[in-house]
Each structure stands twice: as C-alpha cells, then as structure tokens.
PDB file of N, CA and C in Angstrom:
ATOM      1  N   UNK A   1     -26.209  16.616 -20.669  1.00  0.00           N
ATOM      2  CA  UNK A   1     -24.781  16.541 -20.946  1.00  0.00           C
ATOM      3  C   UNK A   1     -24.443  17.333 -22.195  1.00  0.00           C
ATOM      4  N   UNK A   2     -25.176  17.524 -23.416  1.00  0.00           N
ATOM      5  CA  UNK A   2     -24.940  18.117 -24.498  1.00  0.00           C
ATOM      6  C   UNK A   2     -25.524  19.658 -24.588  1.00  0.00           C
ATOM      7  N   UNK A   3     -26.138  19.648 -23.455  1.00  0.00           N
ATOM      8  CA  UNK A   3     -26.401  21.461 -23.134  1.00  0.00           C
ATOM      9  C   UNK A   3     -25.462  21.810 -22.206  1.00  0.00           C
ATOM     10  N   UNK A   4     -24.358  21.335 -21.867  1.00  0.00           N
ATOM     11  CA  UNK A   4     -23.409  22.119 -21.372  1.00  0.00           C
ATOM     12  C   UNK A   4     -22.306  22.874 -21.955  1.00  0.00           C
ATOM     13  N   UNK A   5     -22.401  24.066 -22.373  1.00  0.00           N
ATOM     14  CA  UNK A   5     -21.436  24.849 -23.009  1.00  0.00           C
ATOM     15  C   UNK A   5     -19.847  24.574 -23.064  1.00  0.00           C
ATOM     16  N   UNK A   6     -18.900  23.665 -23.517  1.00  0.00           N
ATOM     17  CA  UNK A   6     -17.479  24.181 -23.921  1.00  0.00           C
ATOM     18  C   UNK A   6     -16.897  24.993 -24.107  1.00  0.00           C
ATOM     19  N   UNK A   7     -15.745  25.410 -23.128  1.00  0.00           N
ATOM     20  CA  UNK A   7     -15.170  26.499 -22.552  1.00  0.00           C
ATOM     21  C   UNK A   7     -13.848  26.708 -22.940  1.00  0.00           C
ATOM     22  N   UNK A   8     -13.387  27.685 -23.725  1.00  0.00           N
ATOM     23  CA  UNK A   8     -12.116  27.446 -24.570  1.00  0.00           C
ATOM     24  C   UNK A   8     -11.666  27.748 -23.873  1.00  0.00           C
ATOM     25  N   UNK A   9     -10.090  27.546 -24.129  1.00  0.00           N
ATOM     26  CA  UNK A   9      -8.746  28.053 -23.527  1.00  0.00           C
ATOM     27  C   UNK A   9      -8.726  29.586 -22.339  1.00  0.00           C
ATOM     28  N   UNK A  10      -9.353  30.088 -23.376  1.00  0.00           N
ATOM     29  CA  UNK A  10      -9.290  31.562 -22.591  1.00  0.00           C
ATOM     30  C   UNK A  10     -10.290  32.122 -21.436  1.00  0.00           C
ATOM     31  N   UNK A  11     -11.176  30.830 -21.383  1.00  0.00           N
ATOM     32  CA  UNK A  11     -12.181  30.937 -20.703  1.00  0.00           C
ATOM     33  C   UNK A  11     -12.041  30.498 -19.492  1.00  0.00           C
ATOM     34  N   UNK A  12     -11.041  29.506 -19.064  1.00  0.00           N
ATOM     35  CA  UNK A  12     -10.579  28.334 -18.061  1.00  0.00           C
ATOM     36  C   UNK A  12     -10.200  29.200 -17.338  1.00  0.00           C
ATOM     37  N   UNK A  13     -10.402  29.373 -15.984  1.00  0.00           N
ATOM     38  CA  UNK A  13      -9.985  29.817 -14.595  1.00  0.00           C
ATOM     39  C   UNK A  13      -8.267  29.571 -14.514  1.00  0.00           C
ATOM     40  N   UNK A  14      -7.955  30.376 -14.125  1.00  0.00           N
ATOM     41  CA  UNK A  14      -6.604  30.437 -13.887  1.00  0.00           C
ATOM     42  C   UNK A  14      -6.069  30.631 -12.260  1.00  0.00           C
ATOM     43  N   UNK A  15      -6.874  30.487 -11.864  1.00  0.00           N
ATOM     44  CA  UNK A  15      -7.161  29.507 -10.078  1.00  0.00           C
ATOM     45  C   UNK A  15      -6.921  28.309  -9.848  1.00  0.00           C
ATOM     46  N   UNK A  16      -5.452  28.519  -9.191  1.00  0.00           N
ATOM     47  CA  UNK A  16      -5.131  26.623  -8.629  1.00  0.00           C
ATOM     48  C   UNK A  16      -6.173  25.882  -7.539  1.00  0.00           C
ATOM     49  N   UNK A  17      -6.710  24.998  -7.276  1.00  0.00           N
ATOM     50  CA  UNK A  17      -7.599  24.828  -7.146  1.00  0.00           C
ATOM     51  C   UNK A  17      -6.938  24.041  -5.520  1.00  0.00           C
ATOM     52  N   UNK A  18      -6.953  23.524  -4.820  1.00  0.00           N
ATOM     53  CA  UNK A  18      -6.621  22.766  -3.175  1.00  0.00           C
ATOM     54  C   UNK A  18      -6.039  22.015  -3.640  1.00  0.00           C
ATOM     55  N   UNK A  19      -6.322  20.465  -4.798  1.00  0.00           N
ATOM     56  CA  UNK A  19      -5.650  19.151  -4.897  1.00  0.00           C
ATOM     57  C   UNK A  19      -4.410  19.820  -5.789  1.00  0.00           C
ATOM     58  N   UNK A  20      -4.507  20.723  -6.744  1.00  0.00           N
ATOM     59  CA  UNK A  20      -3.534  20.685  -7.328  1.00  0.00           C
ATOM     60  C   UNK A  20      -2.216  21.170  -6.547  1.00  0.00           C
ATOM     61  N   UNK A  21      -2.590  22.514  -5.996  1.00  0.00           N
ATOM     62  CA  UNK A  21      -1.737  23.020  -4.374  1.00  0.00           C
ATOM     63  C   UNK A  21      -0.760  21.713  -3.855  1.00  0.00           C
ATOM     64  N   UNK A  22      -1.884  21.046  -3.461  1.00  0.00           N
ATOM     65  CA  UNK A  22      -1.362  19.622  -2.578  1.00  0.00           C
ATOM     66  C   UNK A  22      -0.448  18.823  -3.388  1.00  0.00           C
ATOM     67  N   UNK A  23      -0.627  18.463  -4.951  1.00  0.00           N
ATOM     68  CA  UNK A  23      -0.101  17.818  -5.688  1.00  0.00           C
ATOM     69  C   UNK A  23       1.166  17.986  -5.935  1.00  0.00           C
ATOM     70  N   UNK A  24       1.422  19.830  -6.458  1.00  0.00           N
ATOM     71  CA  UNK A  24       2.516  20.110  -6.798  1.00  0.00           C
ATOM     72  C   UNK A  24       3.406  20.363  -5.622  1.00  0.00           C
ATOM     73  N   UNK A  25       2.962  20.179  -4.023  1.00  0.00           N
ATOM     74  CA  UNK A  25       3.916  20.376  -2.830  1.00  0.00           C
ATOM     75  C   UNK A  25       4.636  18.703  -2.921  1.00  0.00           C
ATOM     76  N   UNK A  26       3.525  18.261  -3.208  1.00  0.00           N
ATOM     77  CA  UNK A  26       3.863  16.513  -2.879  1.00  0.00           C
ATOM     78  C   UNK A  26       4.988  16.001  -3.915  1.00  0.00           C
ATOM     79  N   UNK A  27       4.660  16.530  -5.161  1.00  0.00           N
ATOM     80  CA  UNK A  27       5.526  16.457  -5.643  1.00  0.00           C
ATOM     81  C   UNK A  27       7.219  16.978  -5.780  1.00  0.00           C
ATOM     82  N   UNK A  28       6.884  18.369  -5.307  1.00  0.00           N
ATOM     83  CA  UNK A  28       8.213  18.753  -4.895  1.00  0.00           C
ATOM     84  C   UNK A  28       8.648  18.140  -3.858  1.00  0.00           C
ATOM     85  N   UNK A  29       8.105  17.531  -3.051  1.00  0.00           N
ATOM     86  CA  UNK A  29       8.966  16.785  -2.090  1.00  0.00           C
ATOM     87  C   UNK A  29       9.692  15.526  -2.586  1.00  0.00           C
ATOM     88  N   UNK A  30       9.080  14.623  -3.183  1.00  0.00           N
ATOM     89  CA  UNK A  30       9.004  13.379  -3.945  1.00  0.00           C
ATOM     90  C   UNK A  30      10.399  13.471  -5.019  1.00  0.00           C
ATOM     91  N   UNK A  31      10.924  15.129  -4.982  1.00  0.00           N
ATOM     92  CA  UNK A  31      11.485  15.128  -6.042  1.00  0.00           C
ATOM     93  C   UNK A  31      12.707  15.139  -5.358  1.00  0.00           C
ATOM     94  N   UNK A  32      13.216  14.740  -4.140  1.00  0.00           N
ATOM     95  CA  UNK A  32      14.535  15.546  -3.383  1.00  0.00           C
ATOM     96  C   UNK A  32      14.803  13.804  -2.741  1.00  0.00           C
ATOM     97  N   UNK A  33      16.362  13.764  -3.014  1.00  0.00           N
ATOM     98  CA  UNK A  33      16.730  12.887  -2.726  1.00  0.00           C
ATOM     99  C   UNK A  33      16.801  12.378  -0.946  1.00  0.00           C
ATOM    100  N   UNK A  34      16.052  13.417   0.123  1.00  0.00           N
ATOM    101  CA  UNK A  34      15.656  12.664   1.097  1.00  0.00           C
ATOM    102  C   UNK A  34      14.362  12.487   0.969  1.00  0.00           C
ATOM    103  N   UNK A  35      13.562  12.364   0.210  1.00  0.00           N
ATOM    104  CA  UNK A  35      11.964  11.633  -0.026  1.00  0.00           C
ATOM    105  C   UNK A  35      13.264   9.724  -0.765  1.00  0.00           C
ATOM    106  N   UNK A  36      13.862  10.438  -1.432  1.00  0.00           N
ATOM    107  CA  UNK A  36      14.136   8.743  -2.142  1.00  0.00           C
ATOM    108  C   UNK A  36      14.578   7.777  -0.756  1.00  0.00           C
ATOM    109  N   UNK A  37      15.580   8.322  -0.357  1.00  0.00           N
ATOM    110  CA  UNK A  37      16.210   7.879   1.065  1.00  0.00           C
ATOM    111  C   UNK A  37      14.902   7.388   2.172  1.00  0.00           C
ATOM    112  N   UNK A  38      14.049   8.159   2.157  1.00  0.00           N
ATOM    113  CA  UNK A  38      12.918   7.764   2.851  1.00  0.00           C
ATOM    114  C   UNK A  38      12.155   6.291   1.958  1.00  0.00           C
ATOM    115  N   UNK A  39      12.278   6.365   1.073  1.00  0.00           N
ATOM    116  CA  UNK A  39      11.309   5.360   0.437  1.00  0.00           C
ATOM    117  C   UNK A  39      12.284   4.010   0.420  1.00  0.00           C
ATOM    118  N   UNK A  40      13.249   4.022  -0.014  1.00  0.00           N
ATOM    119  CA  UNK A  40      14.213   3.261   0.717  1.00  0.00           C
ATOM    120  C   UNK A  40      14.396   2.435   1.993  1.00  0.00           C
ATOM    121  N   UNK A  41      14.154   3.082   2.669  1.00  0.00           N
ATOM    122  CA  UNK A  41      14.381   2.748   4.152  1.00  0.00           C
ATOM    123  C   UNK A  41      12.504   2.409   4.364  1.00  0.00           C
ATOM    124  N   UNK A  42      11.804   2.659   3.977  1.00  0.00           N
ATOM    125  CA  UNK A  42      10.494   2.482   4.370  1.00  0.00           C
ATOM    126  C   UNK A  42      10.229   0.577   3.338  1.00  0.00           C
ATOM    127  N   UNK A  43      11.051   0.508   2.480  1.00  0.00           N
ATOM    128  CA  UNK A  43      11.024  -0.839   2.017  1.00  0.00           C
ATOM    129  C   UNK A  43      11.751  -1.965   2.496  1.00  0.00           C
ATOM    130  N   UNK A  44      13.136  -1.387   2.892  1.00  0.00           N
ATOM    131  CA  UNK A  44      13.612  -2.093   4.160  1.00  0.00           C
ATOM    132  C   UNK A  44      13.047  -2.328   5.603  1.00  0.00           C
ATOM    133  N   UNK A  45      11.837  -1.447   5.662  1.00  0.00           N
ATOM    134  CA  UNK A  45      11.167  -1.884   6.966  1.00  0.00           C
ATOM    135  C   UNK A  45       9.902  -3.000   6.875  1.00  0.00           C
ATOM    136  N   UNK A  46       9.725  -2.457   5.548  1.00  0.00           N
ATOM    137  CA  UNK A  46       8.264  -3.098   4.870  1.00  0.00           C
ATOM    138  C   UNK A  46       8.275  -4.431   4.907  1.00  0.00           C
ATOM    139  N   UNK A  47       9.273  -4.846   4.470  1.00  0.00           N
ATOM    140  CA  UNK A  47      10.396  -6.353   3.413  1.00  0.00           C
ATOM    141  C   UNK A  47       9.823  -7.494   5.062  1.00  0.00           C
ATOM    142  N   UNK A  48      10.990  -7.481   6.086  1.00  0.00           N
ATOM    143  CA  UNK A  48      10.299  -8.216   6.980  1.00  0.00           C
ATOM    144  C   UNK A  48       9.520  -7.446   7.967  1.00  0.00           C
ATOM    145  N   UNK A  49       8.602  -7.236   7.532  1.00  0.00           N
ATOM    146  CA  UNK A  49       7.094  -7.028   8.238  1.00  0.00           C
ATOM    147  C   UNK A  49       6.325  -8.226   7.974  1.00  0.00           C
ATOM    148  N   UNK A  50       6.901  -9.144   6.966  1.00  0.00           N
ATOM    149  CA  UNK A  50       5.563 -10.558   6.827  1.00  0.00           C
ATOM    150  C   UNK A  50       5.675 -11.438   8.327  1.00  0.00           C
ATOM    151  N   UNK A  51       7.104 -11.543   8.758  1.00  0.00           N
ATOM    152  CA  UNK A  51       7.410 -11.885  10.176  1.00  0.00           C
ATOM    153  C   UNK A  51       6.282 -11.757  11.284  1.00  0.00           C
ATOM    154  N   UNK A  52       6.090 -10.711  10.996  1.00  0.00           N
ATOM    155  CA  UNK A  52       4.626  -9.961  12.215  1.00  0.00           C
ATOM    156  C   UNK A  52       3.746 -10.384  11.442  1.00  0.00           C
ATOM    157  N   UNK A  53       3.391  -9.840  10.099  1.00  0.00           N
ATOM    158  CA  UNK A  53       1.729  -9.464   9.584  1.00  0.00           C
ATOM    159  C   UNK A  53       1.775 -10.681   9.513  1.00  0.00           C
ATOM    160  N   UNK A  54       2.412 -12.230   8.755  1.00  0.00           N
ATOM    161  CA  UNK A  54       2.427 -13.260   8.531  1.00  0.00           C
ATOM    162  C   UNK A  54       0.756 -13.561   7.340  1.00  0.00           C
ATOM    163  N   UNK A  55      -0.088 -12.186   6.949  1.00  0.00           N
ATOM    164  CA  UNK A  55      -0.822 -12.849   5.892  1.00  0.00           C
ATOM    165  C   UNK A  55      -0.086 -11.965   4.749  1.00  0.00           C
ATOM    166  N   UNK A  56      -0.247 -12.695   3.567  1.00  0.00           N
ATOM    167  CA  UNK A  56       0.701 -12.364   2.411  1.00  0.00           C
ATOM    168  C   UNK A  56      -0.251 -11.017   1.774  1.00  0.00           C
ATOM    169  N   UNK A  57      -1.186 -11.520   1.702  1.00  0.00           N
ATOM    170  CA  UNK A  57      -2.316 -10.338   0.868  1.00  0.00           C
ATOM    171  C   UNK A  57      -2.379  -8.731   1.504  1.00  0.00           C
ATOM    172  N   UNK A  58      -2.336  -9.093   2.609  1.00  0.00           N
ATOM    173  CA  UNK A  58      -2.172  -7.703   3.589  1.00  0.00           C
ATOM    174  C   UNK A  58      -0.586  -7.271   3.416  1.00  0.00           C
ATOM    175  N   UNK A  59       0.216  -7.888   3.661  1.00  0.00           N
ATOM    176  CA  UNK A  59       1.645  -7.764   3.294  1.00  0.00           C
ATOM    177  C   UNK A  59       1.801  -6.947   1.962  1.00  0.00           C
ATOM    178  N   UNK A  60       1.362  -7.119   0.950  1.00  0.00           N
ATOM    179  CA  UNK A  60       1.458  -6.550  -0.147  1.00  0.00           C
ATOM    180  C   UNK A  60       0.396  -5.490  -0.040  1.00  0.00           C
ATOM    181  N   UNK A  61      -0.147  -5.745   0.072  1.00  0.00           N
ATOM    182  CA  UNK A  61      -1.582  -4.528  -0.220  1.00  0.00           C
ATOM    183  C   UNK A  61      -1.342  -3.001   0.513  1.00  0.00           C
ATOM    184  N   UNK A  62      -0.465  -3.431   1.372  1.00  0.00           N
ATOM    185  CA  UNK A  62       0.110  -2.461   2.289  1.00  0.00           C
ATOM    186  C   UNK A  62       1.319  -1.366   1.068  1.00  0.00           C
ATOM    187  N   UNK A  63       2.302  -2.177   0.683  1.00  0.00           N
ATOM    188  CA  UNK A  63       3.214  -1.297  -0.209  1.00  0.00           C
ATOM    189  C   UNK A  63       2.638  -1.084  -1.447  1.00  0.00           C
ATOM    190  N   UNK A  64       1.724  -2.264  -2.272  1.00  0.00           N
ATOM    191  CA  UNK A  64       1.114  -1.424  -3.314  1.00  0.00           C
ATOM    192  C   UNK A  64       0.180  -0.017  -2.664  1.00  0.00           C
ATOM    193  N   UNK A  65      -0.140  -0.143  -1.816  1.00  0.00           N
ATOM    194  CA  UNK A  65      -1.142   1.063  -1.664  1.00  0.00           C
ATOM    195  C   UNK A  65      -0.164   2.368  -1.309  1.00  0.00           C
ATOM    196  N   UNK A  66       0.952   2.247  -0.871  1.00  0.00           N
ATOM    197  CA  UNK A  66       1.720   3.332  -0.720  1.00  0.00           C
ATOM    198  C   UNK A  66       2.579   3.786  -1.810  1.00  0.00           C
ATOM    199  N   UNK A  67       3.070   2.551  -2.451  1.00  0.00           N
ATOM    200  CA  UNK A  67       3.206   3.225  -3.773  1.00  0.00           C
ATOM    201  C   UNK A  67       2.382   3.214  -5.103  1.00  0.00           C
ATOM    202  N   UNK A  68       1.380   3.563  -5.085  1.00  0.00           N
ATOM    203  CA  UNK A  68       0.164   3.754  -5.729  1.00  0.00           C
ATOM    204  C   UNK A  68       0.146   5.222  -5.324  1.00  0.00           C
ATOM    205  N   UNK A  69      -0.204   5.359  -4.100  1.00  0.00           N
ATOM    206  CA  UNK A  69      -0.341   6.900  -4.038  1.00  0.00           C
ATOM    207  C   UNK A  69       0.990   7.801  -4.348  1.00  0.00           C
ATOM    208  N   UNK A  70       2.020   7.528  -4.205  1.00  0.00           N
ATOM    209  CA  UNK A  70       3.077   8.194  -4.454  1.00  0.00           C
ATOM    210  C   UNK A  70       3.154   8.539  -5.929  1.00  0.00           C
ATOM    211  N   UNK A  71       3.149   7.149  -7.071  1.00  0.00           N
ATOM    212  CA  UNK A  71       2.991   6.912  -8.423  1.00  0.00           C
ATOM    213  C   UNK A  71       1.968   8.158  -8.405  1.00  0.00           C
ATOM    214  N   UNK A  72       0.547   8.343  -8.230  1.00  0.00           N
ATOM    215  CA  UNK A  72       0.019   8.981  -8.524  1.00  0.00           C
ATOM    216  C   UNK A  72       0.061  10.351  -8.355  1.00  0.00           C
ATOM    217  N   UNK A  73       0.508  10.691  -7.530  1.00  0.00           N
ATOM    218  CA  UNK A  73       0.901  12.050  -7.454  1.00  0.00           C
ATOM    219  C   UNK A  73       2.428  12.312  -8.147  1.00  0.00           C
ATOM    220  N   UNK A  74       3.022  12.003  -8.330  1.00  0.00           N
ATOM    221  CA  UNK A  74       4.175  12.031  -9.556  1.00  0.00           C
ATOM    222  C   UNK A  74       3.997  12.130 -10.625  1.00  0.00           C
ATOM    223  N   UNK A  75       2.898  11.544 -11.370  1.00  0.00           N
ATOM    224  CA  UNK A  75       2.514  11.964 -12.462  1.00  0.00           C
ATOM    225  C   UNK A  75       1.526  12.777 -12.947  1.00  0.00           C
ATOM    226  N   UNK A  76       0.914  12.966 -11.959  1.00  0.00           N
ATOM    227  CA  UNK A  76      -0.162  14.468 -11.636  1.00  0.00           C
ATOM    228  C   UNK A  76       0.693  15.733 -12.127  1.00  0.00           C
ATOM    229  N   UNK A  77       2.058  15.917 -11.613  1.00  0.00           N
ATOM    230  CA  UNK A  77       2.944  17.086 -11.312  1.00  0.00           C
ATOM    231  C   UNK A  77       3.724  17.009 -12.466  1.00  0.00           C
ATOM    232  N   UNK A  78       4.083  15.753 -13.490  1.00  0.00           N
ATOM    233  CA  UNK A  78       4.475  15.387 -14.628  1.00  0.00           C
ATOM    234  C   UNK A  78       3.684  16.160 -15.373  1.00  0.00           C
ATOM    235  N   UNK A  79       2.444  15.538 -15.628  1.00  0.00           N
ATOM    236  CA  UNK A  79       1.442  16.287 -16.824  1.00  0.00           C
ATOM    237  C   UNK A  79       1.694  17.541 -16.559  1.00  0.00           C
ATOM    238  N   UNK A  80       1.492  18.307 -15.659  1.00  0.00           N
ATOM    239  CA  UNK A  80       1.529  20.058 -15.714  1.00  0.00           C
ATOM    240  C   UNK A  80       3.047  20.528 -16.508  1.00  0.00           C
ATOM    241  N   UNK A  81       3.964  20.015 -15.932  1.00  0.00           N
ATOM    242  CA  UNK A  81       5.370  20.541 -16.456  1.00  0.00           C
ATOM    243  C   UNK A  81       5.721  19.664 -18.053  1.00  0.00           C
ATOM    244  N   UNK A  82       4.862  18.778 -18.459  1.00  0.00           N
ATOM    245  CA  UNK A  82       5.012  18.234 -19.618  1.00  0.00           C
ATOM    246  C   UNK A  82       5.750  19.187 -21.051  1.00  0.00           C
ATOM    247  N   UNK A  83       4.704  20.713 -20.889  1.00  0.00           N
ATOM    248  CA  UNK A  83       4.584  21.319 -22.328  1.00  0.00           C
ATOM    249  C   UNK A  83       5.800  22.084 -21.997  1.00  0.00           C
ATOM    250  N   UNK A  84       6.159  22.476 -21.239  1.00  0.00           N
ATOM    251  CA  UNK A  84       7.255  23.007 -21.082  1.00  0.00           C
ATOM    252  C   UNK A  84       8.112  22.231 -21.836  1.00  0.00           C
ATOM    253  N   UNK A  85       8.225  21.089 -20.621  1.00  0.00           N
ATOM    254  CA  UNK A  85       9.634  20.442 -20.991  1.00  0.00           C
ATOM    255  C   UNK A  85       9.923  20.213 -22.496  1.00  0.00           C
ATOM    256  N   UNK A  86       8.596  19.847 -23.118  1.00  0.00           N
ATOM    257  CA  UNK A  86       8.622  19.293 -24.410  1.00  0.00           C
ATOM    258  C   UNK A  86       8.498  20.231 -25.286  1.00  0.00           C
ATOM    259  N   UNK A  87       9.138  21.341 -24.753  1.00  0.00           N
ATOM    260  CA  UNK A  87       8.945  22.814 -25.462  1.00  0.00           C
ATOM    261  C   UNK A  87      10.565  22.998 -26.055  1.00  0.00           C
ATOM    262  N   UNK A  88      11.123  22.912 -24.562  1.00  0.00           N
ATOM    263  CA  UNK A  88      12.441  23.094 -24.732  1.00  0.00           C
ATOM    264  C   UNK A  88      13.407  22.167 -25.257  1.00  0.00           C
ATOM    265  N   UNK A  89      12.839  20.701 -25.396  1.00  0.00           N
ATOM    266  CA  UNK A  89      13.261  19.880 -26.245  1.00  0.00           C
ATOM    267  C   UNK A  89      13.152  19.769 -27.445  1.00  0.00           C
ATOM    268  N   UNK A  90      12.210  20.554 -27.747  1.00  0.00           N
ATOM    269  CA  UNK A  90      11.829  20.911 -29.553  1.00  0.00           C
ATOM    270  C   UNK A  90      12.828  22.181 -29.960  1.00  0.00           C
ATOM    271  N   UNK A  91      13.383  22.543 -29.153  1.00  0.00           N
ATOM    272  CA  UNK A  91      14.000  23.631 -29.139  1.00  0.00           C
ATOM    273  C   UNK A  91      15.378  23.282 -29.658  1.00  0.00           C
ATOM    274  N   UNK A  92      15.917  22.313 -28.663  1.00  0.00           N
ATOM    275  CA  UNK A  92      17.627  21.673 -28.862  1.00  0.00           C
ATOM    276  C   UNK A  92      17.400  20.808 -29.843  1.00  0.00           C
ATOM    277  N   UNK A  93      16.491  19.903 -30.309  1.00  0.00           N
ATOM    278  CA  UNK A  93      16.316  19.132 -31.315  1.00  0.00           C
ATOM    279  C   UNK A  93      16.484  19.763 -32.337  1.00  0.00           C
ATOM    280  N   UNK A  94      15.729  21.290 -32.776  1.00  0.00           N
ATOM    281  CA  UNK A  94      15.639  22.024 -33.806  1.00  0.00           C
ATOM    282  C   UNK A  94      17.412  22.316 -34.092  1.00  0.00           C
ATOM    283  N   UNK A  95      17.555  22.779 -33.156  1.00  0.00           N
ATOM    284  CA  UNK A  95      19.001  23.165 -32.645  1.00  0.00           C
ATOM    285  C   UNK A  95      20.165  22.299 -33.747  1.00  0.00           C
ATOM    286  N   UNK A  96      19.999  20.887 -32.912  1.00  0.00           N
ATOM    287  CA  UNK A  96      20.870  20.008 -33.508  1.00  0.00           C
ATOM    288  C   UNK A  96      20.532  19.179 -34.952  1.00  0.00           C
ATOM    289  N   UNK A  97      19.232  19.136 -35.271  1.00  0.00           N
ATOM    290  CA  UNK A  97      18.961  19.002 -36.733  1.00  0.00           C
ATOM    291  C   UNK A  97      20.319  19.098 -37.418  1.00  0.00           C
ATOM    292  N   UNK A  98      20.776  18.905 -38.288  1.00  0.00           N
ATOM    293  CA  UNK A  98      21.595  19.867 -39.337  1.00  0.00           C
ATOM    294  C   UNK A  98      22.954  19.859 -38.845  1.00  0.00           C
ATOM    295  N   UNK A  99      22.936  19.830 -37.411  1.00  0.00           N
ATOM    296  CA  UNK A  99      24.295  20.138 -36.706  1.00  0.00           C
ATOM    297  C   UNK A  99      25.840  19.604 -37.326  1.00  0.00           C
ATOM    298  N   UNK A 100      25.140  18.190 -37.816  1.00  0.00           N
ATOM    299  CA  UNK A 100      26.325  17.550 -38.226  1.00  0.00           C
ATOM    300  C   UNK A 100      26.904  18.047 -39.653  1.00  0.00           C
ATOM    301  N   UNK A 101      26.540  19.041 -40.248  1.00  0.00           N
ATOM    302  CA  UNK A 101      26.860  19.582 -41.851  1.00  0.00           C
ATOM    303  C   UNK A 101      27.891  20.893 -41.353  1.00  0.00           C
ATOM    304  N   UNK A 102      27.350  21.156 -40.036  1.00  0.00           N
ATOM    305  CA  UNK A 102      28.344  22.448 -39.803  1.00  0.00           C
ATOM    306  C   UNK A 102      29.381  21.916 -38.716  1.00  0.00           C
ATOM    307  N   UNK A 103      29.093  20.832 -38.295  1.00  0.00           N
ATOM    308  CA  UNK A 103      31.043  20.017 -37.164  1.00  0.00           C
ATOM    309  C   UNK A 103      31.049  19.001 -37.758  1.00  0.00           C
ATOM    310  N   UNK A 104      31.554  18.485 -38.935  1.00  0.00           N
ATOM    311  CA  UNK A 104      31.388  17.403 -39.428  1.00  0.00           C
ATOM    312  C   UNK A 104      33.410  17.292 -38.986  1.00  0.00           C
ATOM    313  N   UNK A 105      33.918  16.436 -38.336  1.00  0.00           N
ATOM    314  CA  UNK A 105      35.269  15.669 -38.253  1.00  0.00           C
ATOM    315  C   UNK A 105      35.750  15.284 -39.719  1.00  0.00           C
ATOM    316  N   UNK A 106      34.859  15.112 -40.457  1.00  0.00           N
ATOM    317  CA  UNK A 106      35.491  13.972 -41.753  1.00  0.00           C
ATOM    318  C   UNK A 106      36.045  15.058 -42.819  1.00  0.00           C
ATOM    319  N   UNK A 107      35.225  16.590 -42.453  1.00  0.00           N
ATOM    320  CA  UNK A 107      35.209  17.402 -43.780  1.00  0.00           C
ATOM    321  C   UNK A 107      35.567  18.740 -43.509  1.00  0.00           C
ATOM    322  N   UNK A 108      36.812  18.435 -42.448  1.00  0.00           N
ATOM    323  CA  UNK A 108      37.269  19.877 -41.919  1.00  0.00           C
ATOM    324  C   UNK A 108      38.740  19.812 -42.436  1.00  0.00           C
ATOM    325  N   UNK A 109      39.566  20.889 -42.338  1.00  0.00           N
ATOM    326  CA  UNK A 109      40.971  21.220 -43.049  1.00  0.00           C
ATOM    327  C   UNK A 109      42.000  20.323 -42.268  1.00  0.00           C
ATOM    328  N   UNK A 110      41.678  19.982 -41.142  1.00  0.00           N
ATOM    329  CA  UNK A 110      42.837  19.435 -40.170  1.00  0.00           C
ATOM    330  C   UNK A 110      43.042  18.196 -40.731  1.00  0.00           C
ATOM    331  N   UNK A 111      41.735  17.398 -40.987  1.00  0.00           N
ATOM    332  CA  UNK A 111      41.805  15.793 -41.558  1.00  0.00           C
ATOM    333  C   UNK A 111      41.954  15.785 -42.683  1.00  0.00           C
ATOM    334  N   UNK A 112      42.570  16.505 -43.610  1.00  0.00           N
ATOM    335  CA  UNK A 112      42.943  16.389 -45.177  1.00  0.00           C
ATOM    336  C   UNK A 112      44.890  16.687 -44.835  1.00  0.00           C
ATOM    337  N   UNK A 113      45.155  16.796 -44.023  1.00  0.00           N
ATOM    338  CA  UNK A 113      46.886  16.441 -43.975  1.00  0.00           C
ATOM    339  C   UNK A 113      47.364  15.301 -44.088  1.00  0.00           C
TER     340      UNK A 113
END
C-alpha cells in the first residue's frame, strides 16, 4: 500500500470512465421536473401497496431501496459540479461585500430633504 506512487493533479486521466457517463445521464434526468412527477406518482402507488404486500418490512425496504439509489446518484453529479458552483458564488459574494457603502438608502441626497 505505501509503494504505490501518488499521482498529482496533472497526472489524473482525463477519461470519463462508464459509472460516471451513467451518473451524470441519471442525473440529468433526475433533474427535470417529469423525473419529479414520476417520483410522485410512484409514491402514490407505493403508499397502498401494504394492501397486497401486507408485510411491513418488505413494504418499506422496497421505497428505501429506490430512494437510496436515486439519493445516490444525485449526489454523485453534485460533487462534480460542486467547484464550479462554489466558484461562482465566491464571485457574487466578493461582489456584494462592501455593496452596502456604495447603495446605502440612509446616505444618499434624496433622504436629506
């Protein structure tokens, strides 16, 4: 384990690899309000299914396991777009720092009449 060489940044393959492929499709789907509509309606079907399945453990084990996998691939596709996002939020934050010294309402010419 400690004779295996560490591979910097520049060294890392820049080849998407099959799961990630799969991840980021799954996720773009996951992201469109007929995946929500679907998940929706798949809990309204789920809900009385105990009617039929009538054991409780299977009843559940059934929707945790479907949304388990969903959860997990949602946040698979999260981590990748993370640095971005949190790129461009360092960005408008920087932005608005300070903002209030240059639109301040209290200390402009109009409110001294």
């Amino acid at each position: 384990m400690g004779d295996t060489p560490v591979l910097m940044p520049s060294e890392v393959s820049e080849r998407v690899g099959f799961f990630d492929r799969f991840a980021g499709y799954a996720a773009h789907i996951a992201s469109r309000a007929v995946f929500f509509t679907f998940c929706v309606g798949l809990i309204l079907l789920w809900a009385p299914s105990i009617l039929i399945i009538r054991d409780i453990d299977t009843w559940q084990l059934i929707i945790n396991t479907a949304t388990t996998i969903i959860t997990f691939l949602m946040v698979h596709i999260a981590d990748n777009h993370r640095d971005r996002d949190l790129d461009t939020d360092v960005i408008e934050l920087r932005k608005a720092v300070g903002l209030e010294e240059h639109e301040s309402t209290s200390h402009n010419s109009l409110s001294k009449t």
